[in-house]
N, C-alpha and C. Protein backbone atom coordinates (compact mmCIF):
# COMPACT_ATOMS: atom_id res chain seq x y z
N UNK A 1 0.84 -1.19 0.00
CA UNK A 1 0.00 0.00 0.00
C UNK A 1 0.87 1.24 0.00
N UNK A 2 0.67 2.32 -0.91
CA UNK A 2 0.98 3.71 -0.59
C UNK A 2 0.36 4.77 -0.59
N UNK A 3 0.89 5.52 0.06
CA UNK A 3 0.05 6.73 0.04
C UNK A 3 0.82 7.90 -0.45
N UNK A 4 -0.03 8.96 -1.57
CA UNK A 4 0.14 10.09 -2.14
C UNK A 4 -0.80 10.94 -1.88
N UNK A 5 -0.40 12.36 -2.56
CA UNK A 5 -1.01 13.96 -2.82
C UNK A 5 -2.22 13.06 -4.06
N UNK A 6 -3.26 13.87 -3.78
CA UNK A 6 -4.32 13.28 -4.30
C UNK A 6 -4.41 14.17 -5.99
N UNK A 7 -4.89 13.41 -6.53
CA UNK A 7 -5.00 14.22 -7.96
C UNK A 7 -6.46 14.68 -8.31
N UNK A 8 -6.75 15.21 -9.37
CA UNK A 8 -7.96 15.77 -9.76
C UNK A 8 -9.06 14.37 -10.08
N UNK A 9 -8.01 13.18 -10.69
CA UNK A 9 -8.43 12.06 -10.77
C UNK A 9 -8.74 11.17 -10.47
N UNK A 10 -8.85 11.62 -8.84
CA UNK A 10 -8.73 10.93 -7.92
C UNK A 10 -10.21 11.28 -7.31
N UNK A 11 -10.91 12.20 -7.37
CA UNK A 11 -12.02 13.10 -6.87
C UNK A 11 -12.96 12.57 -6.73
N UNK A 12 -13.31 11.48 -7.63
CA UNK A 12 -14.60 10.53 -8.02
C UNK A 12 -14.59 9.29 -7.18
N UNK A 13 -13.10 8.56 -6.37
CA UNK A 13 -13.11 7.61 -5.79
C UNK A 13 -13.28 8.93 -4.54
N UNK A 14 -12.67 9.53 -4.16
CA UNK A 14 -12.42 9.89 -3.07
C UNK A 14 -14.38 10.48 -2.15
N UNK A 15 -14.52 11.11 -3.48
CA UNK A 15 -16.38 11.01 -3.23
C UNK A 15 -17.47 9.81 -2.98
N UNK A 16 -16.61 8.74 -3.44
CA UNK A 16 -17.41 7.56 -2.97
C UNK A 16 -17.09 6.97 -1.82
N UNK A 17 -16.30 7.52 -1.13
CA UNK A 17 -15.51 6.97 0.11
C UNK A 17 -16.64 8.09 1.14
N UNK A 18 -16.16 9.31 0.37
CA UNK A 18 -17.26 10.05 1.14
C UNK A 18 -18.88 10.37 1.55
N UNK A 19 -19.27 9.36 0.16
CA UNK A 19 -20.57 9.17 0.15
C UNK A 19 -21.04 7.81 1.16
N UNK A 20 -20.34 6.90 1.32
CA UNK A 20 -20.22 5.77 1.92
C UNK A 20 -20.50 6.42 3.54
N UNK A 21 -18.97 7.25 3.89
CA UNK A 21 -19.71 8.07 5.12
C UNK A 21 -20.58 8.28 5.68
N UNK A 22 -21.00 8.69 5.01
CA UNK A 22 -22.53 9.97 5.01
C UNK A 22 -23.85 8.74 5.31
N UNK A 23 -23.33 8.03 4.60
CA UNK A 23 -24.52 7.14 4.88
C UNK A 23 -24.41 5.84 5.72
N UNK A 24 -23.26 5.91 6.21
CA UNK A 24 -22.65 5.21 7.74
C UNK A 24 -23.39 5.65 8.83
N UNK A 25 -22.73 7.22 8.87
CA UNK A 25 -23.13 8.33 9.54
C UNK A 25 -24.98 8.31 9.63
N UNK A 26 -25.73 8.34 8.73
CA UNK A 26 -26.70 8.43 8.85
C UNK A 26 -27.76 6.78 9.63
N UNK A 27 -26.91 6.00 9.12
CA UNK A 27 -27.63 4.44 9.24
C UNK A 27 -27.37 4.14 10.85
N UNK A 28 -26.29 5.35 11.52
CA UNK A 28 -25.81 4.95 12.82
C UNK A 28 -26.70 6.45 14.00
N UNK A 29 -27.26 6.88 13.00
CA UNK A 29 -27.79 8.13 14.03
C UNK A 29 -27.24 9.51 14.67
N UNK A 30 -25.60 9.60 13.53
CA UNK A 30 -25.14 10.44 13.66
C UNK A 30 -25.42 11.27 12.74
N UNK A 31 -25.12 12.59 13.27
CA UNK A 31 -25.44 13.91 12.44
C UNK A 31 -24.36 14.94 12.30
N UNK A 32 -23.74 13.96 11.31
CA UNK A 32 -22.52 14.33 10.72
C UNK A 32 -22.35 14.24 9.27
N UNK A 33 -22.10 15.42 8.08
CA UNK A 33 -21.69 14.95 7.51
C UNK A 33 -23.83 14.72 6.53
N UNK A 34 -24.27 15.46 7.15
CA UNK A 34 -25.83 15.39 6.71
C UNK A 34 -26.24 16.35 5.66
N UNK A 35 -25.82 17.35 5.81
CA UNK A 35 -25.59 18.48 5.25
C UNK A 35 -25.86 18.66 3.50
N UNK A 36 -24.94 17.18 2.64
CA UNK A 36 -24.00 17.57 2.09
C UNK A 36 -22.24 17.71 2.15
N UNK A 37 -22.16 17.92 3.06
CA UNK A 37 -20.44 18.03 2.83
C UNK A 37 -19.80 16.93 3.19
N UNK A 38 -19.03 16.60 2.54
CA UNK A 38 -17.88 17.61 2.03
C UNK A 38 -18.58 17.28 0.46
N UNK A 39 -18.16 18.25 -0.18
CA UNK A 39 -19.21 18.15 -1.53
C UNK A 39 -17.38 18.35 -2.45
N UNK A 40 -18.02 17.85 -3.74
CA UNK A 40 -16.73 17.52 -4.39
C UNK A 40 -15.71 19.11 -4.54
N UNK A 41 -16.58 20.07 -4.99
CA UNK A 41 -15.91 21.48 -4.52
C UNK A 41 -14.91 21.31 -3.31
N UNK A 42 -14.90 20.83 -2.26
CA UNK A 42 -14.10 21.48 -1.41
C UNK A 42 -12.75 19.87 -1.44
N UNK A 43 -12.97 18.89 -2.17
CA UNK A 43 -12.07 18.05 -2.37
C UNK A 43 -10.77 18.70 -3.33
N UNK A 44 -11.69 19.16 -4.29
CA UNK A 44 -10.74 20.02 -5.69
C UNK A 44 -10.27 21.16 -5.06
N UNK A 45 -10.65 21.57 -3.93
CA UNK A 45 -9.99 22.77 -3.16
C UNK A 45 -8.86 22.63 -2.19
N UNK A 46 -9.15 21.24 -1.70
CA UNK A 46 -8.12 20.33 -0.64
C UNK A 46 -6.76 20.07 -1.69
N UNK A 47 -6.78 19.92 -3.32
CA UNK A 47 -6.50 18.95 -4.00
C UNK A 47 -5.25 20.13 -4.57
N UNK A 48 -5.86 21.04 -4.80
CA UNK A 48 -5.40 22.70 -5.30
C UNK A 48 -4.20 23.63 -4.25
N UNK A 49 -4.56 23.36 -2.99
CA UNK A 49 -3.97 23.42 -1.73
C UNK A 49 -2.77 21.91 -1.54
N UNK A 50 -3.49 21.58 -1.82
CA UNK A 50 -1.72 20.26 -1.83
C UNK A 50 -2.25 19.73 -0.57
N UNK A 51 -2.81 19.67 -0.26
CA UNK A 51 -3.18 18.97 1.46
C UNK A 51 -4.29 17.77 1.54
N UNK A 52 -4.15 17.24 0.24
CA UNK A 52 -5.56 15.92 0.04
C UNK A 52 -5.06 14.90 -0.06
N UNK A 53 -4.96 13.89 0.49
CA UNK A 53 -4.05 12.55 0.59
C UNK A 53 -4.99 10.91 0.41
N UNK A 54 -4.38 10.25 -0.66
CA UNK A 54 -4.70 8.99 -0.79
C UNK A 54 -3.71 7.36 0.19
N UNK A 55 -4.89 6.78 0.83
CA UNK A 55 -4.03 5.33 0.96
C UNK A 55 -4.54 4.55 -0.69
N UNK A 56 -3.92 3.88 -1.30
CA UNK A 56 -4.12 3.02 -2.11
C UNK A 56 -3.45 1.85 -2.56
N UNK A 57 -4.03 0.75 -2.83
CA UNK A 57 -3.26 -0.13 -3.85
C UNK A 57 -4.53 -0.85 -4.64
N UNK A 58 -3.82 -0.71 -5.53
CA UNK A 58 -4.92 -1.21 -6.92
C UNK A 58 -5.85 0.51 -6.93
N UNK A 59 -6.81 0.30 -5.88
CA UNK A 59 -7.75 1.35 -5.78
C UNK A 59 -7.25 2.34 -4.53
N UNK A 60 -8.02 3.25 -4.53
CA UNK A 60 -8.14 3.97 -3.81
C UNK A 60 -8.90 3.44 -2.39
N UNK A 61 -8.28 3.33 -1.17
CA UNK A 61 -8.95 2.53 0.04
C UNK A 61 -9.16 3.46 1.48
N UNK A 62 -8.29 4.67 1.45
CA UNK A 62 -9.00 5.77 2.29
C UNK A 62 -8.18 7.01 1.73
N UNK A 63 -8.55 7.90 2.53
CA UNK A 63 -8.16 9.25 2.00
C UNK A 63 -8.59 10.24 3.23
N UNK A 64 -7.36 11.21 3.51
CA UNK A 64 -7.54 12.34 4.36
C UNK A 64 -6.89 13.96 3.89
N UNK A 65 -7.35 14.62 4.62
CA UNK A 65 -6.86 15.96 4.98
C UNK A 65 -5.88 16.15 5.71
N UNK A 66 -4.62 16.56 5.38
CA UNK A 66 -3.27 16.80 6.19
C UNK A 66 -3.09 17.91 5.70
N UNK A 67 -2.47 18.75 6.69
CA UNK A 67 -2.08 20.29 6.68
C UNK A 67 -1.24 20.75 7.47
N UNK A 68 -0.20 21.64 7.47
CA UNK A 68 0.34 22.14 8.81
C UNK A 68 0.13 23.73 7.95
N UNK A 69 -1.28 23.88 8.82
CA UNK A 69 -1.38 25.06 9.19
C UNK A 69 -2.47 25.32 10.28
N UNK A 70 -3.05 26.68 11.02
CA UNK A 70 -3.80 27.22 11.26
C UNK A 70 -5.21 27.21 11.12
N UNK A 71 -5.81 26.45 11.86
CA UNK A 71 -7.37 26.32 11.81
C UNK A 71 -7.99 27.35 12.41
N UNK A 72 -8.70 28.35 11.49
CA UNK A 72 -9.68 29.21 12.91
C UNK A 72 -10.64 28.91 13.24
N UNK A 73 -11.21 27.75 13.12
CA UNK A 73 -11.90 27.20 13.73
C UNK A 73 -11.37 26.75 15.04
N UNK A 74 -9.90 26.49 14.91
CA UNK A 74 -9.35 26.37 17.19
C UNK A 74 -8.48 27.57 17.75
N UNK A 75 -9.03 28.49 17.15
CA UNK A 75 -8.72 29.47 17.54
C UNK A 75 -9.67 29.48 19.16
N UNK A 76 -10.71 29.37 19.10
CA UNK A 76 -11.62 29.40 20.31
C UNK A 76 -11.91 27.97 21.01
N UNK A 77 -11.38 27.70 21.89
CA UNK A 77 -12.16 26.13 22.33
C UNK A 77 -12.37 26.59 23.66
N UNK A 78 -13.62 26.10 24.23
CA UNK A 78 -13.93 25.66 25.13
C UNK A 78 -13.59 24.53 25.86
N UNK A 79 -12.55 24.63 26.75
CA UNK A 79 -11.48 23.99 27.13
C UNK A 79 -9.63 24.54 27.01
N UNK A 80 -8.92 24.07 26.70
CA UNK A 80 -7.60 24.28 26.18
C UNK A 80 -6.26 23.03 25.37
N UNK A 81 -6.00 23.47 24.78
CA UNK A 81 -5.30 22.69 24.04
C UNK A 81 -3.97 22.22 24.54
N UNK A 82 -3.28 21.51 24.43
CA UNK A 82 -2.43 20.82 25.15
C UNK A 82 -1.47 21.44 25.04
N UNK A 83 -1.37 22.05 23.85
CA UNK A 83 0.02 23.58 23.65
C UNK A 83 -0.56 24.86 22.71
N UNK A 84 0.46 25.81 22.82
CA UNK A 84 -0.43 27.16 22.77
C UNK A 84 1.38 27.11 22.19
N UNK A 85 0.73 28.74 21.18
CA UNK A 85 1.70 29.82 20.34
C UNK A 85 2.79 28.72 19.38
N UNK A 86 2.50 27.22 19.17
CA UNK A 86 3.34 26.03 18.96
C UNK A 86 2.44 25.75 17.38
N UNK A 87 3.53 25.98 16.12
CA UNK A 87 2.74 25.04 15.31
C UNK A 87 2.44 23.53 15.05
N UNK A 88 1.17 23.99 14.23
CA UNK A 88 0.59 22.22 14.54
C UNK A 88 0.39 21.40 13.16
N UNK A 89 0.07 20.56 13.18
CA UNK A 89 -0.46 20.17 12.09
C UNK A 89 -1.87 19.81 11.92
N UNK A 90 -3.12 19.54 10.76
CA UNK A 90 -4.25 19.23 11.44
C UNK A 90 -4.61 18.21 10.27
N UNK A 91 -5.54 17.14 11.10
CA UNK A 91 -6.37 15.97 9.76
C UNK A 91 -7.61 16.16 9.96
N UNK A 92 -8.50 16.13 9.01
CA UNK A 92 -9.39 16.05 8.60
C UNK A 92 -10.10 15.31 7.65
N UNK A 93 -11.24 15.30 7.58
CA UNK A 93 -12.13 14.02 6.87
C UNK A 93 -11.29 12.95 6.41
N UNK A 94 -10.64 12.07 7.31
CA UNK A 94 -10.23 11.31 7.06
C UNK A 94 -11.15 10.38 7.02
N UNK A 95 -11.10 9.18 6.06
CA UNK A 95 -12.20 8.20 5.67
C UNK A 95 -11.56 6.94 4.65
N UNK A 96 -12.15 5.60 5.51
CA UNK A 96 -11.61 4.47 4.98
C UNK A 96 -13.27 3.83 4.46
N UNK A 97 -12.86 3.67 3.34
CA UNK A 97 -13.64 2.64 2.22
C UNK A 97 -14.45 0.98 3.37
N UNK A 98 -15.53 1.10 3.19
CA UNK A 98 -16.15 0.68 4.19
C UNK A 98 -15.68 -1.20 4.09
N UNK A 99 -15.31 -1.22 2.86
CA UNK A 99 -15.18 -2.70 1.99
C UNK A 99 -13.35 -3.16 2.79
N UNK A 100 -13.06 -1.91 3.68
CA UNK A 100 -11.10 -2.35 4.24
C UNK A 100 -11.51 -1.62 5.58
N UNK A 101 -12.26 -1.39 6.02
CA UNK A 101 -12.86 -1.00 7.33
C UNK A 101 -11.79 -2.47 8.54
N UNK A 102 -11.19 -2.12 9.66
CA UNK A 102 -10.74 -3.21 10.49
C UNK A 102 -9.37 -3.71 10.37
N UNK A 103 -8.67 -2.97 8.59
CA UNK A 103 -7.64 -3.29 8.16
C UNK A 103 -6.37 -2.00 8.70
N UNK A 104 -6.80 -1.32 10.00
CA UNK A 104 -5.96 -0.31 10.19
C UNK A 104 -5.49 0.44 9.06
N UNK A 105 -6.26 1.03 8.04
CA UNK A 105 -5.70 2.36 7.22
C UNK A 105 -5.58 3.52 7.63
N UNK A 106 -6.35 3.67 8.95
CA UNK A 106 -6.82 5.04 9.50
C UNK A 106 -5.12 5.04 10.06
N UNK A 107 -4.97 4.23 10.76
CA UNK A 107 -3.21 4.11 11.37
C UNK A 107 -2.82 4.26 10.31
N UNK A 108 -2.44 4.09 9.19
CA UNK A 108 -1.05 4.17 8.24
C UNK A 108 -1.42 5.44 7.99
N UNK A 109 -2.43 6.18 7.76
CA UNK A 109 -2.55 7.45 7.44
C UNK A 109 -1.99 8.55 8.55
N UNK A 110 -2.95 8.12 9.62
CA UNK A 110 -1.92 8.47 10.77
C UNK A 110 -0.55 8.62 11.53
N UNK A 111 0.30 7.45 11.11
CA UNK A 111 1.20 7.20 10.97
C UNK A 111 1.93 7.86 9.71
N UNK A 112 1.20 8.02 8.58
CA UNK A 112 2.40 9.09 7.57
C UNK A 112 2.03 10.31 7.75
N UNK A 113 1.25 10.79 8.62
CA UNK A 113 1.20 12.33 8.86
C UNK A 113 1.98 12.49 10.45
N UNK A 114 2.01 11.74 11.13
CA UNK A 114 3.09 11.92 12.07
C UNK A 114 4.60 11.61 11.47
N UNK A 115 5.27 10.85 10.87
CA UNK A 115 6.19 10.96 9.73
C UNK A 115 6.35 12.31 9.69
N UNK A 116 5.43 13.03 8.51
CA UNK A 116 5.60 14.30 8.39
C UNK A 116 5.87 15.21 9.11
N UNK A 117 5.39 15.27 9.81
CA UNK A 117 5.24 16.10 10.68
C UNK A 117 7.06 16.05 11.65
N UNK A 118 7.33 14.72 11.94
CA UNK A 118 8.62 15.00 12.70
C UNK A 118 9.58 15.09 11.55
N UNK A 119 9.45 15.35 10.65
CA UNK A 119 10.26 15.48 9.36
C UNK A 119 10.07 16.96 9.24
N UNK A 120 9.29 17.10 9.42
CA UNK A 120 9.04 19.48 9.25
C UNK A 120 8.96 20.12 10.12
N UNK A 121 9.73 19.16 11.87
CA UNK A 121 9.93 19.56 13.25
C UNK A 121 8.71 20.49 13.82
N UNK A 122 7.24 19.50 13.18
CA UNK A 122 5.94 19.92 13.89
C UNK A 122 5.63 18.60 14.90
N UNK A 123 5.19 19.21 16.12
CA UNK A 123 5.27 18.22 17.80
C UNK A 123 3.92 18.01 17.63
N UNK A 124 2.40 18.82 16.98
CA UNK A 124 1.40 18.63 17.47
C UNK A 124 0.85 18.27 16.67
N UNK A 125 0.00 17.75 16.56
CA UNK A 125 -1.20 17.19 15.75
C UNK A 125 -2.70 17.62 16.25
N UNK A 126 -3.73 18.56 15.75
CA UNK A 126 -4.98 18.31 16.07
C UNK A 126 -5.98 17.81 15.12
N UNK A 127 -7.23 17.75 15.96
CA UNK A 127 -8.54 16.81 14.88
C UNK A 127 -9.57 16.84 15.84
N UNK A 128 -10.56 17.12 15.19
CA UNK A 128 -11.99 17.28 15.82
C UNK A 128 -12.63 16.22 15.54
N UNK A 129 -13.63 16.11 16.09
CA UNK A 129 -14.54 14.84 15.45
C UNK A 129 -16.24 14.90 16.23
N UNK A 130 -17.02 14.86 16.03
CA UNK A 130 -18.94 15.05 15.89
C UNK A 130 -18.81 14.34 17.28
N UNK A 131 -19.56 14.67 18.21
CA UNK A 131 -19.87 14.18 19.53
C UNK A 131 -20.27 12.81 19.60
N UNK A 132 -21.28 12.36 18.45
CA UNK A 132 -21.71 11.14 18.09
C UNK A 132 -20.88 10.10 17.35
N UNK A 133 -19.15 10.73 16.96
CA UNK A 133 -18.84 9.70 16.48
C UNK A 133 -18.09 8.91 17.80
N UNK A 134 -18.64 8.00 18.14
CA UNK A 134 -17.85 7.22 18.97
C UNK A 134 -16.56 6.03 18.36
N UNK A 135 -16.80 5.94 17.48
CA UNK A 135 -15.53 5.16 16.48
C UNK A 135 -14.43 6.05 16.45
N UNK A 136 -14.78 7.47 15.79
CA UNK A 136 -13.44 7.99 15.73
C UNK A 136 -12.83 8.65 17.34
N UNK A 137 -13.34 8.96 17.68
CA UNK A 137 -12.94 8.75 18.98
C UNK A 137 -12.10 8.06 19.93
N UNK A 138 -13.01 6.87 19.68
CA UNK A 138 -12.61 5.73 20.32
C UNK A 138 -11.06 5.44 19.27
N UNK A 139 -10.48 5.67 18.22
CA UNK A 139 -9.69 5.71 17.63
C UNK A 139 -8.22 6.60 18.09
N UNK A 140 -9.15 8.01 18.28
CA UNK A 140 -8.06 8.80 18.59
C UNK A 140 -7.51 8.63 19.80
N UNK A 141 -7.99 8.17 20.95
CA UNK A 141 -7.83 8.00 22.71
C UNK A 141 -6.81 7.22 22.55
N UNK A 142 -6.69 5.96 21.60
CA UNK A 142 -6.20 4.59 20.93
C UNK A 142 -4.93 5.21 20.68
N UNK A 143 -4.72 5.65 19.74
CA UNK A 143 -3.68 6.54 19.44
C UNK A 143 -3.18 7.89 20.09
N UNK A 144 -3.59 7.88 20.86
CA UNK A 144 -2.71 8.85 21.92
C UNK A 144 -2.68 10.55 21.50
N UNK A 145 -4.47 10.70 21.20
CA UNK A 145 -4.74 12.20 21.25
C UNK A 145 -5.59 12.18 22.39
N UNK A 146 -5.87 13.64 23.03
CA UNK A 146 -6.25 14.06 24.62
C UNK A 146 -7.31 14.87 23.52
N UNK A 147 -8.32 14.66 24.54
CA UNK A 147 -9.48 15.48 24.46
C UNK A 147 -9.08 16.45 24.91
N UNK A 148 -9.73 17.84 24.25
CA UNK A 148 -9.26 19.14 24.75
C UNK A 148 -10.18 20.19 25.18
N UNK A 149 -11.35 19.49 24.50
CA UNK A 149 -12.84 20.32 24.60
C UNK A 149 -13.84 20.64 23.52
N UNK A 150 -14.07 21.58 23.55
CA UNK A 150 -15.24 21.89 22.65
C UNK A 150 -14.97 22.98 21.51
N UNK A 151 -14.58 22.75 19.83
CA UNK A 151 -14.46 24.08 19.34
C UNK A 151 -15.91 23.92 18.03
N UNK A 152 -16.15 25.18 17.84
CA UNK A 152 -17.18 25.19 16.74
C UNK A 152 -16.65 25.43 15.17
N UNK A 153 -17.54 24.71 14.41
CA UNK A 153 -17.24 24.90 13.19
C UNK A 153 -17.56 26.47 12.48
N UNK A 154 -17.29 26.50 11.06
CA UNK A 154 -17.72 27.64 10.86
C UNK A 154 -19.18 27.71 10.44
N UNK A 155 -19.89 26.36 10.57
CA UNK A 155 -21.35 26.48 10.54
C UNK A 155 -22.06 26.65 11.39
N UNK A 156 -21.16 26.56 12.52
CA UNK A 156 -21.47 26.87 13.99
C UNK A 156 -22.08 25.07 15.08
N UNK A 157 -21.74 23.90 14.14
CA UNK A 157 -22.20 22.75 14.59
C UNK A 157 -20.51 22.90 15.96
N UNK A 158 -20.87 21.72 16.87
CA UNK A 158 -19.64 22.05 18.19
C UNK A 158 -19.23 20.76 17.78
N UNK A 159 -17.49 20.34 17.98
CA UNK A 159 -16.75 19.64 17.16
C UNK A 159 -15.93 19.37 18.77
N UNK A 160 -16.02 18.23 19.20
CA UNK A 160 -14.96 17.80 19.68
C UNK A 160 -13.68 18.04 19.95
N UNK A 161 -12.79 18.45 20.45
CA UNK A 161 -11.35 18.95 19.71
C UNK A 161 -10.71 17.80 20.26
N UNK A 162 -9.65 17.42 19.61
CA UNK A 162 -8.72 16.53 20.22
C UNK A 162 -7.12 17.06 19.80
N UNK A 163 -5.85 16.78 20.26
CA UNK A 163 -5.18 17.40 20.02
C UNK A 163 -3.43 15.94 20.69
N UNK A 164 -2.72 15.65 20.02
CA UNK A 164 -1.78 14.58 20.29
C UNK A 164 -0.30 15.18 19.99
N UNK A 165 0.49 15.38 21.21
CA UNK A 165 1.96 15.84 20.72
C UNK A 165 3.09 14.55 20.28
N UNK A 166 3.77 15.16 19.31
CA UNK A 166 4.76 13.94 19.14
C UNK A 166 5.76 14.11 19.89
N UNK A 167 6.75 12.90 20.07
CA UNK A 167 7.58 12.38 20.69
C UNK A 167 9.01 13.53 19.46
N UNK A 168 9.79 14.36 20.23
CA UNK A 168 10.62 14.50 19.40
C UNK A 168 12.08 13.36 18.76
């Protein structure tokens, strides 16, 4: 398996990974991800930005959001973050293909954005996640991110914050 920067050609698997979501999300009573979003616009925007990432072999089998920058969306949390004035890095909609679900992709993804990250001498990692997802959650605790509190989106829905420093 490897993982790359996602291409324009990539948009159509990466939407079915995301459509799969949505209707995870919905079949489980969460209200996440109901909306509409992430709608293929903001993939080609992830994609344009350089920050859209594929696991694959043969196909496409998950795909996330990696960034080291500035979310203002944690600019405000209710609670506090495990470090302050420190850059971070952040993931987002990360999502494994429901058909390799159990096969730890969410870790290798995880695992090559911590890579990165001690490769561009960034210590932190954050990630939010829907009150109702108890999977990803239960994922991140697993992997050694601290709950930090409560930050809001810019739709104003309240997002979990979680936040994990690396080992230098």
């Amino acid at each position: 398996m490897s993982i790359k920067k996602s291409s324009v050609n990539d948009v159509q698997a990466i939407m079915k990974l995301v459509h799969q979501a949505q209707l995870y999300f919905k079949n489980n009573g969460i209200d996440q991800w109901q909306d509409g979003y992430p709608k293929d616009e903001n993939i080609y925007s992830d994609i344009d930005k350089g920050h859209s990432y594929v696991l694959f072999q043969n196909n496409i089998m998950a795909t996330m959001y990696f960034a080291f920058e500035d979310d203002p969306c944690y600019k405000d949390i209710d609670g506090q973050w495990l470090t302050n004035n420190q850059t971070y890095a952040v993931i987002h909609r990360i999502v494994v293909d429901e058909n390799y679900k159990g096969q730890n992709l969410a870790k290798q993804l995880l695992d090559f954005a911590i890579e990165q990250c001690l490769q561009n001498h960034i210590y932190s990692i954050r990630i939010d996640t829907h009150h109702d997802n108890q999977s990803m959650q239960r994922f991140l605790t697993k992997n050694g991110f601290e709950s930090c509190g409560q930050i809001m989106l810019e739709s104003g829905a309240p997002r979990i914050a979680f936040e994990k420093i690396l080992n230098k």
